[in-house]
C-alpha atoms as a PDB file:
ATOM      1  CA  UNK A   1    -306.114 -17.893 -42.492  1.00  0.00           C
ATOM      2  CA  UNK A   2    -304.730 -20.455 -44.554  1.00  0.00           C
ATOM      3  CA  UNK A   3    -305.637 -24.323 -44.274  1.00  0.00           C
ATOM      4  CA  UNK A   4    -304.105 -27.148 -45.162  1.00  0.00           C
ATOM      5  CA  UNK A   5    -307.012 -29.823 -47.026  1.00  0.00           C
ATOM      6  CA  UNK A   6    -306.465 -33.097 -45.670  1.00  0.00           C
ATOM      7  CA  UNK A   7    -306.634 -35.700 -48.685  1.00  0.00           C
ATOM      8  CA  UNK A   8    -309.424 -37.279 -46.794  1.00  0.00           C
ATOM      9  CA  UNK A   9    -311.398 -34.167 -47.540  1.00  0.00           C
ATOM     10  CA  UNK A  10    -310.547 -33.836 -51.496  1.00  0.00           C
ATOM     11  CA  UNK A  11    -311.166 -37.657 -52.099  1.00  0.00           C
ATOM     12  CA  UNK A  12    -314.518 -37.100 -50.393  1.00  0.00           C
ATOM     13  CA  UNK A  13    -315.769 -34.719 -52.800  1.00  0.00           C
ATOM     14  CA  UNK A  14    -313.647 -35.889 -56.197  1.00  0.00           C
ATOM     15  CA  UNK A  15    -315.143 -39.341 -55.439  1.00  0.00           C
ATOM     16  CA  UNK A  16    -318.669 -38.022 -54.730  1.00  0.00           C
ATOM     17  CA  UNK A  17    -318.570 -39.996 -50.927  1.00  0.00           C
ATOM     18  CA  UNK A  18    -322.192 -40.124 -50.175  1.00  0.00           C
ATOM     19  CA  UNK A  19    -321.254 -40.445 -46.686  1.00  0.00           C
ATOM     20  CA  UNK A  20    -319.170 -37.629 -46.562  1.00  0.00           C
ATOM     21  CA  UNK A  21    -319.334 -35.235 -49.021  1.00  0.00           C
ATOM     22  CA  UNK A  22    -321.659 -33.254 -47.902  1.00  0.00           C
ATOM     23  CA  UNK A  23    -319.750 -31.955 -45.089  1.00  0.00           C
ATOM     24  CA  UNK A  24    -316.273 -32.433 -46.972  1.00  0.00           C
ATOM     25  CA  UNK A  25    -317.675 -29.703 -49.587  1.00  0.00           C
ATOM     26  CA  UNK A  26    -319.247 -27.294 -47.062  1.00  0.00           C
ATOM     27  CA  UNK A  27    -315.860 -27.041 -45.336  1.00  0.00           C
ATOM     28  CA  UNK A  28    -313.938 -26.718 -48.153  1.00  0.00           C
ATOM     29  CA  UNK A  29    -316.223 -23.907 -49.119  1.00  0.00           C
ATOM     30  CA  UNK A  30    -316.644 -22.026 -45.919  1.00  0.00           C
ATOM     31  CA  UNK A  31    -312.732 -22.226 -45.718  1.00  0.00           C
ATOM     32  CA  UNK A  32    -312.122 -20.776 -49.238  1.00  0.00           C
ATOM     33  CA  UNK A  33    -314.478 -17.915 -48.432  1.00  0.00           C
ATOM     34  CA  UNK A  34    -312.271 -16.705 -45.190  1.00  0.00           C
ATOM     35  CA  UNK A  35    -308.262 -17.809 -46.562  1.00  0.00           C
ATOM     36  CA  UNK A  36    -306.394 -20.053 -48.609  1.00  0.00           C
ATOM     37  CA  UNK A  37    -306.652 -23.324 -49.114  1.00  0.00           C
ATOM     38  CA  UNK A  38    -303.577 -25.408 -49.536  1.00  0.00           C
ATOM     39  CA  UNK A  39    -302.059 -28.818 -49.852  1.00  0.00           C
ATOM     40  CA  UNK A  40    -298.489 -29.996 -49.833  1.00  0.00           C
ATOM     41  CA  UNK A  41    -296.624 -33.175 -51.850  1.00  0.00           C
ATOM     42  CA  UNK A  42    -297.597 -35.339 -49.168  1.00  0.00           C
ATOM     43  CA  UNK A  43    -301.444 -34.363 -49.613  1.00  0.00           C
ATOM     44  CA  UNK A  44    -301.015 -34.316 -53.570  1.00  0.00           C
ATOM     45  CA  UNK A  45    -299.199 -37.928 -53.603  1.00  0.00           C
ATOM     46  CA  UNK A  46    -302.114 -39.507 -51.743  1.00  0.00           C
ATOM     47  CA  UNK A  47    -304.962 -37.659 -54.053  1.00  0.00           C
ATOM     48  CA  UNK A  48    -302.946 -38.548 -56.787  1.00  0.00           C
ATOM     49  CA  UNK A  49    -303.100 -42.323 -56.090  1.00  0.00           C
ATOM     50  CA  UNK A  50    -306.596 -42.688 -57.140  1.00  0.00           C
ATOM     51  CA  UNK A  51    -305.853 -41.189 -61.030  1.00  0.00           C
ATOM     52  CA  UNK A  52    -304.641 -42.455 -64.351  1.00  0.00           C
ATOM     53  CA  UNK A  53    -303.136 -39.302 -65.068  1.00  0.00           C
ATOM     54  CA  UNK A  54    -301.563 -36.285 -63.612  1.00  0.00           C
ATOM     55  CA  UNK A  55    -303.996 -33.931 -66.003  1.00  0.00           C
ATOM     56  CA  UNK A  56    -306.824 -35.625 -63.916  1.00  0.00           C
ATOM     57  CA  UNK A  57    -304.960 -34.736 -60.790  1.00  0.00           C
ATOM     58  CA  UNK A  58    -304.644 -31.523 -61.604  1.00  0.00           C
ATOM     59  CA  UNK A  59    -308.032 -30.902 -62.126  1.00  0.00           C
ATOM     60  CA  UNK A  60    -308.710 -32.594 -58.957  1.00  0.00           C
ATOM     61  CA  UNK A  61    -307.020 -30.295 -57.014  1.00  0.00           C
ATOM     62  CA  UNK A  62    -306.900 -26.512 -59.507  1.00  0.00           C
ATOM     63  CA  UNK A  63    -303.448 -24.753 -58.989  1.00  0.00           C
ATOM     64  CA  UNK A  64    -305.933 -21.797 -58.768  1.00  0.00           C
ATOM     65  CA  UNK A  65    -307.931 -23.237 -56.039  1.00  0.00           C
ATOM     66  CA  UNK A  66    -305.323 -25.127 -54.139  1.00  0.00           C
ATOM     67  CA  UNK A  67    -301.957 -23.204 -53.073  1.00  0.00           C
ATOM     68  CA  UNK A  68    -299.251 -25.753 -53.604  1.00  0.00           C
ATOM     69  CA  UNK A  69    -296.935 -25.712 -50.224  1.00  0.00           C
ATOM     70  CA  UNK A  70    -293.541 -27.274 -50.051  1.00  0.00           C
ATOM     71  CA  UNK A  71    -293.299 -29.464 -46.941  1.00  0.00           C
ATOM     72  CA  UNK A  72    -290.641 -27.782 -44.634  1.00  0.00           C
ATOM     73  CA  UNK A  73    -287.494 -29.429 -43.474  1.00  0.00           C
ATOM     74  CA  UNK A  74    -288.555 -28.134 -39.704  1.00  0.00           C
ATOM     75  CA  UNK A  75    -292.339 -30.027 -40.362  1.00  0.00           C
ATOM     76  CA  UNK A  76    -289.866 -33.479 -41.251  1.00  0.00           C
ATOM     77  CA  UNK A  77    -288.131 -33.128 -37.938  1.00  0.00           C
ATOM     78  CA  UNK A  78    -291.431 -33.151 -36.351  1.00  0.00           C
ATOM     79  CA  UNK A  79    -292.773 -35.709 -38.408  1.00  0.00           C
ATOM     80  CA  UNK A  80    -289.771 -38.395 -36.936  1.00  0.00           C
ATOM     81  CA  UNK A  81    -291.073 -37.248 -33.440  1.00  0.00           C
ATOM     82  CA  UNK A  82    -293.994 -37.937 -33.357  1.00  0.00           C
ATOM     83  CA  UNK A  83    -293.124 -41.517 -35.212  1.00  0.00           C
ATOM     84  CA  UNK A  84    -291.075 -41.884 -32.484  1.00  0.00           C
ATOM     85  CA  UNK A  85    -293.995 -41.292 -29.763  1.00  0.00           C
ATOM     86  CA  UNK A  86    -296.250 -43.521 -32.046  1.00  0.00           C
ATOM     87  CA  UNK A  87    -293.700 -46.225 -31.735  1.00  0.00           C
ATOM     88  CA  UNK A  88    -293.248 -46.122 -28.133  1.00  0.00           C
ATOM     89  CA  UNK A  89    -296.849 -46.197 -27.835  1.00  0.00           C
ATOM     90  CA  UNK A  90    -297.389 -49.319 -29.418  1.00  0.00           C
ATOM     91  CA  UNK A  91    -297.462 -48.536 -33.457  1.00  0.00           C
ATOM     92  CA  UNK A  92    -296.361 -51.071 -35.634  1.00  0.00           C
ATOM     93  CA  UNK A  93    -295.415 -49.159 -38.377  1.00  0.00           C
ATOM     94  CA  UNK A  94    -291.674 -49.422 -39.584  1.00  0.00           C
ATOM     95  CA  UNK A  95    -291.627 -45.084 -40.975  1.00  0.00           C
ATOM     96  CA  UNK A  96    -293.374 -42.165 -40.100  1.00  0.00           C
ATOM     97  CA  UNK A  97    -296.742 -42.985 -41.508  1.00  0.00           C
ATOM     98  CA  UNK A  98    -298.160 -39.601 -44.030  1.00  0.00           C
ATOM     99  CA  UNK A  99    -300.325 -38.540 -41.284  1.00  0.00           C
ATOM    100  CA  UNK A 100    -297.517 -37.421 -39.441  1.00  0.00           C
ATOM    101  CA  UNK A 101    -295.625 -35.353 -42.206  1.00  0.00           C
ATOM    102  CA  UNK A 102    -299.472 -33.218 -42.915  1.00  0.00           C
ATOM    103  CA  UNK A 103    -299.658 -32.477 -38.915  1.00  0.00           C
ATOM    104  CA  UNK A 104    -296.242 -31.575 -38.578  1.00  0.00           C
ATOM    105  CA  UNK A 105    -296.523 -29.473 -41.400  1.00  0.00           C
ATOM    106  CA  UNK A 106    -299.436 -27.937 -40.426  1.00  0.00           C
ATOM    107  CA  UNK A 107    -297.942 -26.965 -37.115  1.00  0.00           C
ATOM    108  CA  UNK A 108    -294.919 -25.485 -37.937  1.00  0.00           C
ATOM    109  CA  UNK A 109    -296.226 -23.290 -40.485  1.00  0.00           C
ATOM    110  CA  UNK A 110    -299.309 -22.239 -38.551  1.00  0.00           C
ATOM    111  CA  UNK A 111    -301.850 -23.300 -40.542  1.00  0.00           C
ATOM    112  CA  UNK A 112    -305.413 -24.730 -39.708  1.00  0.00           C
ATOM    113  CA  UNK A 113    -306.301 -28.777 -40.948  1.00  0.00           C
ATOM    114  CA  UNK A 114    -308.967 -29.306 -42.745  1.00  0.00           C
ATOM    115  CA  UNK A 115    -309.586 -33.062 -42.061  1.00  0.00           C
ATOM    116  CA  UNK A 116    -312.517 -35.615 -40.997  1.00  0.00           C
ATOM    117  CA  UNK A 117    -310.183 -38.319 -39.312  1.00  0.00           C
ATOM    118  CA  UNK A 118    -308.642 -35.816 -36.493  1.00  0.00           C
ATOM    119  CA  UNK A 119    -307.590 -38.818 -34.488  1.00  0.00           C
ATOM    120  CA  UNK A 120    -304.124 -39.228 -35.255  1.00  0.00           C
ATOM    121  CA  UNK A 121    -303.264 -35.223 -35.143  1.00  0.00           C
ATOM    122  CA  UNK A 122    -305.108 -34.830 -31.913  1.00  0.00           C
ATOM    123  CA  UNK A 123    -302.643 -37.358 -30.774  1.00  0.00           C
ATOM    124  CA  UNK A 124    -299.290 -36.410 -31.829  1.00  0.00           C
ATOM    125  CA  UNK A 125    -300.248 -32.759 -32.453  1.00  0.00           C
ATOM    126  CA  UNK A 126    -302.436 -31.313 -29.658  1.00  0.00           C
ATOM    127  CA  UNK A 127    -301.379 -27.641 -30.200  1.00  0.00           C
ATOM    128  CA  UNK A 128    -302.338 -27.943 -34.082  1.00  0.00           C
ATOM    129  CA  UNK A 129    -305.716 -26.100 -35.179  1.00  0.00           C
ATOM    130  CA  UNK A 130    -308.004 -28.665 -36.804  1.00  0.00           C
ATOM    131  CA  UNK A 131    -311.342 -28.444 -38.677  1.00  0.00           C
ATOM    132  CA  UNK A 132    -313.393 -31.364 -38.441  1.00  0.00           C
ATOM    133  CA  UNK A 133    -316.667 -33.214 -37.879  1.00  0.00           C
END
């Protein structure tokens, strides 16, 4: 099984969240022991906007411990749906917000989300497999 980390997750544990890391680093663990873990440039943009440097990034988030998954062009498609359905519903948002690019991509690859703010996916993505608290 492979599962996509939500950045939610990462910047838990990178920026020792005492609310949250406990769980964040338990999950991350238990899903390492049964598949991959992965993240995608959406994922790796947001991580990446709380370091100086990509070297600190990259530590962040190992190559060897994080599979590196390009976002598919299927998972974009998806992505302008559900903006579409969030916009209808109300959302004030003028593009698809990052949210919507993980859970797409998530769904159309098959993959499990590792996340602790399910909210959004559980909307727009009801089918999608999710880990959270």
């Amino acid at each position: 099984m492979s599962v996509l980390v939500d950045s939610s997750v990462i910047l838990d544990i990178v920026t020792d969240d005492q609310e949250w890391i406990d769980w964040s680093s338990a999950m991350v663990q238990q899903a390492s022991e049964t598949g991959r873990l992965a993240i995608n440039p959406i994922i790796y943009a947001e991580v990446s906007s709380r370091f100086d440097s990509i070297e600190a990034v990259e530590a962040a988030v190992p190559r060897d411990h994080f599979e590196r998954l390009p976002l598919p062009w299927d998972a974009a498609f998806l992505a302008g749906k559900a903006f579409v359905q969030y916009r209808r519903r109300g959302g004030t948002k003028t593009s698809p917000l990052p949210d919507f690019f993980i859970g797409a991509h998530a769904a159309v690859a098959g993959l499990t989300l590792l996340t602790r703010d399910p909210r959004i996916y559980r909307t727009y993505f009801p089918k999608l497999r999710i880990i959270s608290p």
